[in-house]
C-alpha atoms as a PDB file:
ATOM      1  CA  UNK A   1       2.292 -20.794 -11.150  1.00  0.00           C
ATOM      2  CA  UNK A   2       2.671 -19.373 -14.786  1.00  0.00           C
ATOM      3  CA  UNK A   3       1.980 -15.934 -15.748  1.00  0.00           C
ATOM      4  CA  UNK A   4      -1.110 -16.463 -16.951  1.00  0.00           C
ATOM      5  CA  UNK A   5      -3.144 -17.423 -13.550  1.00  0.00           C
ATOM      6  CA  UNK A   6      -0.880 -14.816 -11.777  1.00  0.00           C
ATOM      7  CA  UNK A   7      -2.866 -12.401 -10.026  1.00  0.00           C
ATOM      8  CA  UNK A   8      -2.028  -8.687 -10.286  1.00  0.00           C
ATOM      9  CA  UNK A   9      -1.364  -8.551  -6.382  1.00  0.00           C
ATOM     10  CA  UNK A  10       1.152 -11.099  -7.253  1.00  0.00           C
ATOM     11  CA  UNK A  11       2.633  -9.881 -10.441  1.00  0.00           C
ATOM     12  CA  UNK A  12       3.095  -6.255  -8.536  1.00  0.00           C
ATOM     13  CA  UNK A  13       5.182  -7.560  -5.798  1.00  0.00           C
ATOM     14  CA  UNK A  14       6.995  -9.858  -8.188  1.00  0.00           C
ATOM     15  CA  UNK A  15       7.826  -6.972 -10.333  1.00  0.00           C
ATOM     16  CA  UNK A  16       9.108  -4.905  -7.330  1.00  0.00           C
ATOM     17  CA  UNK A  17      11.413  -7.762  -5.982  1.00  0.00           C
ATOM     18  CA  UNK A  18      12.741  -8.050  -9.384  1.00  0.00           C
ATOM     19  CA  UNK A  19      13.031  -4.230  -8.833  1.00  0.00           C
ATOM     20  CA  UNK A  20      14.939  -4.610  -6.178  1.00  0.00           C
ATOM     21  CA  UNK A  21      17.384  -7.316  -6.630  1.00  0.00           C
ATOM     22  CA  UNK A  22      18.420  -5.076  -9.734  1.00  0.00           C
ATOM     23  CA  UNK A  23      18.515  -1.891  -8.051  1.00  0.00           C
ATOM     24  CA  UNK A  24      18.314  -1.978  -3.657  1.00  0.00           C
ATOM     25  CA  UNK A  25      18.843   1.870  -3.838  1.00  0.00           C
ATOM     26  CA  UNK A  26      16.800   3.244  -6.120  1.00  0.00           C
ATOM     27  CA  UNK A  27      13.667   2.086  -4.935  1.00  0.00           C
ATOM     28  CA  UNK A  28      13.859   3.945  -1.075  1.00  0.00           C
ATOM     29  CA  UNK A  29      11.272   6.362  -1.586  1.00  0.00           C
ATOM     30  CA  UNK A  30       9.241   3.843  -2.703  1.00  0.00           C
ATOM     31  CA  UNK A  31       8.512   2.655   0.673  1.00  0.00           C
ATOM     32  CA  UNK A  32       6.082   3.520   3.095  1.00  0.00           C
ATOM     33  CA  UNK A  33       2.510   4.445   2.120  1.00  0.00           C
ATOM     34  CA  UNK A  34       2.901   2.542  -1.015  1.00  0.00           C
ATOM     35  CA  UNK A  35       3.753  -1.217   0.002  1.00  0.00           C
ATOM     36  CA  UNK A  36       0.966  -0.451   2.856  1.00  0.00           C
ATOM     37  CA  UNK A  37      -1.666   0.721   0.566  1.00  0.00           C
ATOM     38  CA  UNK A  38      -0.712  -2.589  -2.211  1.00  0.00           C
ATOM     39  CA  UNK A  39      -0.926  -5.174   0.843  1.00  0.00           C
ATOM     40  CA  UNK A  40      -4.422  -3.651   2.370  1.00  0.00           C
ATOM     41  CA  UNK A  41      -5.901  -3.768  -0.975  1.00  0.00           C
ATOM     42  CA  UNK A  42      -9.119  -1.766  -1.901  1.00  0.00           C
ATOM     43  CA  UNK A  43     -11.367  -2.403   0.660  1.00  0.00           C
ATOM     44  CA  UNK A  44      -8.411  -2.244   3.490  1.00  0.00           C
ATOM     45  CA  UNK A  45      -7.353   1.172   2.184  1.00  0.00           C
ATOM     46  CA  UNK A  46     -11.093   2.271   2.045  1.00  0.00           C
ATOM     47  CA  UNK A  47     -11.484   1.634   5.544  1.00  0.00           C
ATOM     48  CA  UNK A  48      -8.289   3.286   6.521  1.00  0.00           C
ATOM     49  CA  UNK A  49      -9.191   5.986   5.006  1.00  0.00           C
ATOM     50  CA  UNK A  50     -12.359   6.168   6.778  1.00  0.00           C
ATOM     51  CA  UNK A  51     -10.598   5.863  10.241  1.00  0.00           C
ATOM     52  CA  UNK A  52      -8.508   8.731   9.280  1.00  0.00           C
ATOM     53  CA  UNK A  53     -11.243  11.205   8.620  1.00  0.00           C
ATOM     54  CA  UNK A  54     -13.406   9.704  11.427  1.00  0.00           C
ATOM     55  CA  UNK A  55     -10.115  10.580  13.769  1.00  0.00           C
ATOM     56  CA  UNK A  56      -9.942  13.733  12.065  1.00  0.00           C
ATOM     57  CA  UNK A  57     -13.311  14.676  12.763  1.00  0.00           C
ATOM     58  CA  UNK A  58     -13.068  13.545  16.486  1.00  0.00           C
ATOM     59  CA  UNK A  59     -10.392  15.421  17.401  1.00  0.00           C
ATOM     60  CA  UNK A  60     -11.641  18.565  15.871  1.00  0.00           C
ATOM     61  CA  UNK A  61     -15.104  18.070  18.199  1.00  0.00           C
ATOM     62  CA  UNK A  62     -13.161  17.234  21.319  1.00  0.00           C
ATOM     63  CA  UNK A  63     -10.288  19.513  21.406  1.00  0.00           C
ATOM     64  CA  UNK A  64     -11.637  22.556  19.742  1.00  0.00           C
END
């Protein structure tokens, strides 16, 4: 696949092996949140988001 057709999903996690391989310990707080957000994409993270307020709100109804 050459740059060109590369899609930005794909170019991001190429960039952050290359990352990687050139520096394993400086990229530890970049973990977490981050690589789950980037592999969810938009509409994933949308709805995630959604469940967290929708948890939020339940809890504050039932245990309040």
């Amino acid at each position: 696949m050459t740059e060109e057709k590369e899609t930005p999903e794909r170019r991001r996690e190429r960039m952050r092996q290359e990352e990687l391989k050139k520096n394993p310990s400086g990229s530890i707080y970049r973990s977490g949140l981050l690589d789950l957000v980037g592999s969810l994409g938009w509409k994933g993270t949308g709805i995630l988001i959604l469940l967290i307020i929708l948890g939020f709100i339940i809890y504050t109804i039932f245990f309040q």
